[in-house]
Protein backbone atom coordinates (compact mmCIF):
# COMPACT_ATOMS: atom_id res chain seq x y z
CA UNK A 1 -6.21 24.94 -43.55
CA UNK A 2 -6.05 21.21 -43.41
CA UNK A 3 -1.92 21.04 -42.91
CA UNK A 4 -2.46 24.09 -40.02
CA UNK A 5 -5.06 21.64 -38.44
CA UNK A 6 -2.66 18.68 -38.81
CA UNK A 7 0.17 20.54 -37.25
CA UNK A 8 -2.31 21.55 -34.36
CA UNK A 9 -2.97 17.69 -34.17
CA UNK A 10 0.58 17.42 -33.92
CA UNK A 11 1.67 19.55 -30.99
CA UNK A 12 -1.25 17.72 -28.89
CA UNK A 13 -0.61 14.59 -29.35
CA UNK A 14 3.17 14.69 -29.21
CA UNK A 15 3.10 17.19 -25.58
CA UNK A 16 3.05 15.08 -22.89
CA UNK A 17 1.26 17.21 -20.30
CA UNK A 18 -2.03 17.80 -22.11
CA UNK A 19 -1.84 13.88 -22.24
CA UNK A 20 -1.69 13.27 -18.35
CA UNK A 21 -3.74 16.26 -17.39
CA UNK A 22 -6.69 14.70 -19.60
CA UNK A 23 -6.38 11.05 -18.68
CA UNK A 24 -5.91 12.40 -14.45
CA UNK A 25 -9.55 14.31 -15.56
CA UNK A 26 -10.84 11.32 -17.09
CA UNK A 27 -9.95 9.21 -14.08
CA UNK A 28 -11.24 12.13 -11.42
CA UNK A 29 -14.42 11.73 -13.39
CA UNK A 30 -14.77 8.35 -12.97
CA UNK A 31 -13.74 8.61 -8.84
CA UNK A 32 -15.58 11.10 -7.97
CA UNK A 33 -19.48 10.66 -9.74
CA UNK A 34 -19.91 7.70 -7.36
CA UNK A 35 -19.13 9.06 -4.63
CA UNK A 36 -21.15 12.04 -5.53
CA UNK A 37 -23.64 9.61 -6.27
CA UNK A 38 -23.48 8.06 -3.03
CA UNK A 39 -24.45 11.72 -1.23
CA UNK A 40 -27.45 12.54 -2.88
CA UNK A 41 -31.04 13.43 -1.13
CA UNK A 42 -28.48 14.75 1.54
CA UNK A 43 -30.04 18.24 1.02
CA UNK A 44 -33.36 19.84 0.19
CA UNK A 45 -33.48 18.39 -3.19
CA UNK A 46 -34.94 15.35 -4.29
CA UNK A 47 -32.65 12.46 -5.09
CA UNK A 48 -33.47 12.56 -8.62
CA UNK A 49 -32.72 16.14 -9.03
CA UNK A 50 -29.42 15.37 -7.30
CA UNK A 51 -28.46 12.85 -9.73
CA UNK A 52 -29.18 14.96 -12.68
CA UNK A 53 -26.86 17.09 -11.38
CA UNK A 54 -24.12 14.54 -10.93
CA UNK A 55 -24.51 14.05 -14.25
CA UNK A 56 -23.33 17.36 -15.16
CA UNK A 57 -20.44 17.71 -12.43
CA UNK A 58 -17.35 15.81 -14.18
CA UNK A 59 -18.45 16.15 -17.78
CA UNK A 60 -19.44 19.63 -17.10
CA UNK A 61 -18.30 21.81 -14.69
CA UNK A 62 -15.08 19.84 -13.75
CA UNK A 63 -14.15 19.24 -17.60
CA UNK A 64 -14.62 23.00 -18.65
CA UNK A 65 -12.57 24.41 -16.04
CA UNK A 66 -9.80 22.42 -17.30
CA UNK A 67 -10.43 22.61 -20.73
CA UNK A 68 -10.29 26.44 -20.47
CA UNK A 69 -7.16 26.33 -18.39
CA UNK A 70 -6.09 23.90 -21.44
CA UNK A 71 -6.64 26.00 -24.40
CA UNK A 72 -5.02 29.12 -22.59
CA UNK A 73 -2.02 27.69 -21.77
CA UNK A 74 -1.71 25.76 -24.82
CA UNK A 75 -2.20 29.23 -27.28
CA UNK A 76 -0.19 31.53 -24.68
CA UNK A 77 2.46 28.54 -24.34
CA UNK A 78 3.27 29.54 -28.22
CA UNK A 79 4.22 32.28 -27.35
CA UNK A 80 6.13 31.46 -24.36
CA UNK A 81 8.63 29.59 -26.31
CA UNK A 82 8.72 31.12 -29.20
CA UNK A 83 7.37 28.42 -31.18
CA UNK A 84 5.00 30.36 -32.70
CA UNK A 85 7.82 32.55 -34.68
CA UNK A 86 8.22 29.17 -36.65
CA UNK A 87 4.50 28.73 -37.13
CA UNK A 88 4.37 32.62 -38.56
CA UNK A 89 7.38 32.07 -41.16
CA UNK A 90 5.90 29.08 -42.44
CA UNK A 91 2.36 30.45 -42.65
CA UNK A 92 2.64 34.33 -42.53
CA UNK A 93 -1.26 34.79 -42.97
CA UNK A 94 -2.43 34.83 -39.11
CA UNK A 95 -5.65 34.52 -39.28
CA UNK A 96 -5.66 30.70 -40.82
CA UNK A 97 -3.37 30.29 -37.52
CA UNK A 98 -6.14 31.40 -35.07
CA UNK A 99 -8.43 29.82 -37.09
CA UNK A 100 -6.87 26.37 -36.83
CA UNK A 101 -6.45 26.68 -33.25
CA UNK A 102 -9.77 27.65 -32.52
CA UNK A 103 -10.80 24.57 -34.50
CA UNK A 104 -8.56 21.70 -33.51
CA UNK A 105 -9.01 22.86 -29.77
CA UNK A 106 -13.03 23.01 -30.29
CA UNK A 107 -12.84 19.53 -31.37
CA UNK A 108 -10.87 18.62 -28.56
CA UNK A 109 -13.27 19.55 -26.35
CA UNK A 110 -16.37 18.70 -27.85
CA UNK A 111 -14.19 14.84 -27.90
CA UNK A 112 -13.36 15.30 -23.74
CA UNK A 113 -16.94 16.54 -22.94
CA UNK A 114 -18.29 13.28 -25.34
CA UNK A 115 -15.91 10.91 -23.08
CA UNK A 116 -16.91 12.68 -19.77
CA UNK A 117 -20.61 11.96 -20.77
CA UNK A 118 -19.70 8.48 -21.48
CA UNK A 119 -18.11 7.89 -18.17
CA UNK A 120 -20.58 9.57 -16.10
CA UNK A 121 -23.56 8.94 -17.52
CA UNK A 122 -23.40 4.94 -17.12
CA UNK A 123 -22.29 5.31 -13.62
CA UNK A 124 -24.84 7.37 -12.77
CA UNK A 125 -27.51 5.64 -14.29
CA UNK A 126 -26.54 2.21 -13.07
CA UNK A 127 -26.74 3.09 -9.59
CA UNK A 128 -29.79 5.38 -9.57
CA UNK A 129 -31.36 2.73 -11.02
CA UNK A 130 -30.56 -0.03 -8.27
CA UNK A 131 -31.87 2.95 -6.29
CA UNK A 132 -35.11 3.00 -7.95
CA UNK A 133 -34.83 6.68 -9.21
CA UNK A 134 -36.06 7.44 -13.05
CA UNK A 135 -33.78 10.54 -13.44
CA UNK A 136 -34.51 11.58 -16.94
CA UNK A 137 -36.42 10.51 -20.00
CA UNK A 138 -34.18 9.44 -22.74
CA UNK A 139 -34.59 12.83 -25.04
CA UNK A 140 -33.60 14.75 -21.75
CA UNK A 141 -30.51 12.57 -21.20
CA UNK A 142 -29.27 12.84 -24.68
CA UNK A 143 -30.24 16.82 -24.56
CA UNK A 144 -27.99 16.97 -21.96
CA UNK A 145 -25.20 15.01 -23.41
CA UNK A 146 -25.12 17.49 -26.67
CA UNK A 147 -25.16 20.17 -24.31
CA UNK A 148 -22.07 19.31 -22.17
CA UNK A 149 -20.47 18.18 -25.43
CA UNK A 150 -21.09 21.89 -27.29
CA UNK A 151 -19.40 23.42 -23.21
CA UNK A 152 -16.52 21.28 -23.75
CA UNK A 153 -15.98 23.16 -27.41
CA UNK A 154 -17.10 26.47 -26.36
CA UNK A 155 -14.48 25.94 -23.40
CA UNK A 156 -12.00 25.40 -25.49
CA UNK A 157 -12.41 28.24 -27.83
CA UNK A 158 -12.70 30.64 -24.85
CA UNK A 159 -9.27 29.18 -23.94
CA UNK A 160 -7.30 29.56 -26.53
CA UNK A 161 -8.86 33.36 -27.10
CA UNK A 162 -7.92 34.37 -23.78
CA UNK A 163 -4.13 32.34 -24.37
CA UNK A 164 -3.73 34.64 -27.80
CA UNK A 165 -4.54 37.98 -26.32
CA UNK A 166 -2.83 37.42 -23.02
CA UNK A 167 0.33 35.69 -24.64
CA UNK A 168 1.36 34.48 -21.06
CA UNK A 169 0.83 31.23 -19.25
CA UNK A 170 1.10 32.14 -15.68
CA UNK A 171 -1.25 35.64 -16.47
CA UNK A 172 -3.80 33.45 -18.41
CA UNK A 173 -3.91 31.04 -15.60
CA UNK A 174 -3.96 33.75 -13.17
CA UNK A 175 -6.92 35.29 -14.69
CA UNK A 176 -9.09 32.58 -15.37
CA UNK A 177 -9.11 31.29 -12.10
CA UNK A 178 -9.57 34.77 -10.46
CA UNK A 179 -12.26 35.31 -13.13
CA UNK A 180 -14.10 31.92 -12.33
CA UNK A 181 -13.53 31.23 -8.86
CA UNK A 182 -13.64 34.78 -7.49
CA UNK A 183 -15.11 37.91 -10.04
CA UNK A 184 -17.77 35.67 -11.43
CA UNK A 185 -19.19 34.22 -7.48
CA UNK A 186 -18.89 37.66 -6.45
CA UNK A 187 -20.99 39.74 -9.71
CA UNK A 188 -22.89 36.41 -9.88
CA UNK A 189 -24.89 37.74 -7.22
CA UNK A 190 -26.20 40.82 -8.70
CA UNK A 191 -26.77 39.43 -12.49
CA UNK A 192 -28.19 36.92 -14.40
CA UNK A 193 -26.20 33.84 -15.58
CA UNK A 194 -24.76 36.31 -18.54
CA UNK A 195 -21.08 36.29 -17.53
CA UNK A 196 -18.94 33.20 -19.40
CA UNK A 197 -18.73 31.12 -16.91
CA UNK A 198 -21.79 31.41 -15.00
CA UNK A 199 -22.95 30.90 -18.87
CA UNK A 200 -21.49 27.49 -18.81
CA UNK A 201 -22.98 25.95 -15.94
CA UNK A 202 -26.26 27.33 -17.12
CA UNK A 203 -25.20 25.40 -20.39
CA UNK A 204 -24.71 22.26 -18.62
CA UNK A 205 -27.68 22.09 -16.04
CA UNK A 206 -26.00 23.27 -13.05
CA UNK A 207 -27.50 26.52 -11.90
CA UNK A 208 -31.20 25.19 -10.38
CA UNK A 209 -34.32 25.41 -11.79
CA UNK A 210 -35.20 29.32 -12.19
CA UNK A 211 -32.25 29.63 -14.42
CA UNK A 212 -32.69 30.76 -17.77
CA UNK A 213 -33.05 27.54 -20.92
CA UNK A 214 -30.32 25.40 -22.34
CA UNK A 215 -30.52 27.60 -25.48
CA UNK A 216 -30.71 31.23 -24.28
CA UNK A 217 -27.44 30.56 -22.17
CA UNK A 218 -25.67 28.66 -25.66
CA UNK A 219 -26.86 32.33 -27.32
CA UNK A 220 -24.70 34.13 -24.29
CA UNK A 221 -22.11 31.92 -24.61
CA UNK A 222 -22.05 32.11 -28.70
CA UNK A 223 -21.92 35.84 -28.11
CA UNK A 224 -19.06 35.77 -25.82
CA UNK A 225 -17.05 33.39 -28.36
CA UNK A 226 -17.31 35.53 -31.31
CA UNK A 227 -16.14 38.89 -28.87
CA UNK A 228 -13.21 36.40 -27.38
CA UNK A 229 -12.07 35.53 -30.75
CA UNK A 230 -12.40 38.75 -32.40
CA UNK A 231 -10.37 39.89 -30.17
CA UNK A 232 -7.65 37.30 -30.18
CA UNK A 233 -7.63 38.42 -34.25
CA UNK A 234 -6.84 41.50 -33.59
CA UNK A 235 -3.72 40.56 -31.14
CA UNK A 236 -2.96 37.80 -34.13
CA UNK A 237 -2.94 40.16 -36.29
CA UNK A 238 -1.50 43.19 -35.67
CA UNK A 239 1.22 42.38 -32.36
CA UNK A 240 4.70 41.87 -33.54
CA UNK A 241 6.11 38.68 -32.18
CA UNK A 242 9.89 39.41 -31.03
């Protein structure tokens, strides 16, 4: 398992476009939770309440759209060019494959989410203090900050499950961002936050105070994982690669 991990390590660190796309997130982070900052008490909420959300925006929903988006393409893109033939000669047994992926790209995330808290969360707290605002107590901040860590992972995962059982980058993209942007808004008014998406914003704080604990929505998205994934085996395991 450890040289499947490495060789995961590998293909991320030696593809360019992973490499931009995160550092261009990293940077939107950083541009766009002052500014964000700057609008706050604009609406019916409080000013505090509007902060705590900031908090949440880059490192959360922002970072697990793209992290998503990055796991897909990066299992489908296997595929795609064939590369994964290579990866199935020199390790026939698939499942350590999946496995590895699902790790490495976990990681990953759980690493972005830890460096969009640590961009944010500074920012934000800088300038609603010179506001005069007390946010959050400390446990609450650093509950939060484990939370949008374990949706950066979770992200991932769901990424590279839907990548493996769609096997095509511009379907997986398509998908997702039909899924999130346009099936999820639409059934999002008629259920609870149970859906994967709607899951992760839960997850992270951003779906208003009626909406169900930090926990019960890691349970939904824990659930979802292990159906994604078990699914992904199955493609793994019994598709023929040609």
């Amino acid at each position: 398992m450890r040289h499947l991990i490495r060789t995961e390590l590998v293909k991320l660190r030696t593809t360019r476009a992973p490499l931009a796309v995160l550092l261009g997130l990293f940077g939107l982070t950083a541009l766009i939770t002052p500014f964000a900052m700057g609008d706050i008490g604009q609406g019916d909420a409080t000013k505090a309440d509007d902060a705590l959300e900031v908090l949440a925006v880059g490192p959360g929903l922002i970072t697990a759209l793209v992290l998503l988006l990055l796991g897909a393409i990066a299992a489908a893109g296997e595929f795609h060019h064939r590369t994964i033939v290579t990866t199935y000669l020199i390790t026939p047994r698939r499942g350590r494959i999946l496995a590895a992926k699902l790790l490495t790209h976990g990681a990953l995330g759980a690493v972005v989410a830890g460096i969009g808290v640590a961009i944010t969360f500074p920012i934000v707290l800088v300038m609603a203090n010179a506001d005069g605002l007390e946010i959050a107590t400390a446990p609450e901040l650093v509950g939060l900050a484990a939370a949008l860590v374990g949706v950066g992972a979770l992200a991932s995962v769901f990424g590279v499950a839907a990548g493996s059982i769609l096997r095509n980058q511009t379907a997986v993209v398509i998908v997702i961002l039909l899924w999130t942007l346009l099936c999820e808004r639409f059934f999002g008014g008629f259920l609870p936050p149970v859906l994967p998406f709607g899951a992760i914003l839960t997850a992270a704080g951003l779906a208003g105070d009626d909406a169900p604990s930090t926990l019960a929505s890691f349970a939904v998205l824990i659930v979802w994982a292990g159906a994604l994934v078990l699914a992904a085996q199955q493609y793994f395991l019994r598709r023929d690669v040609t």
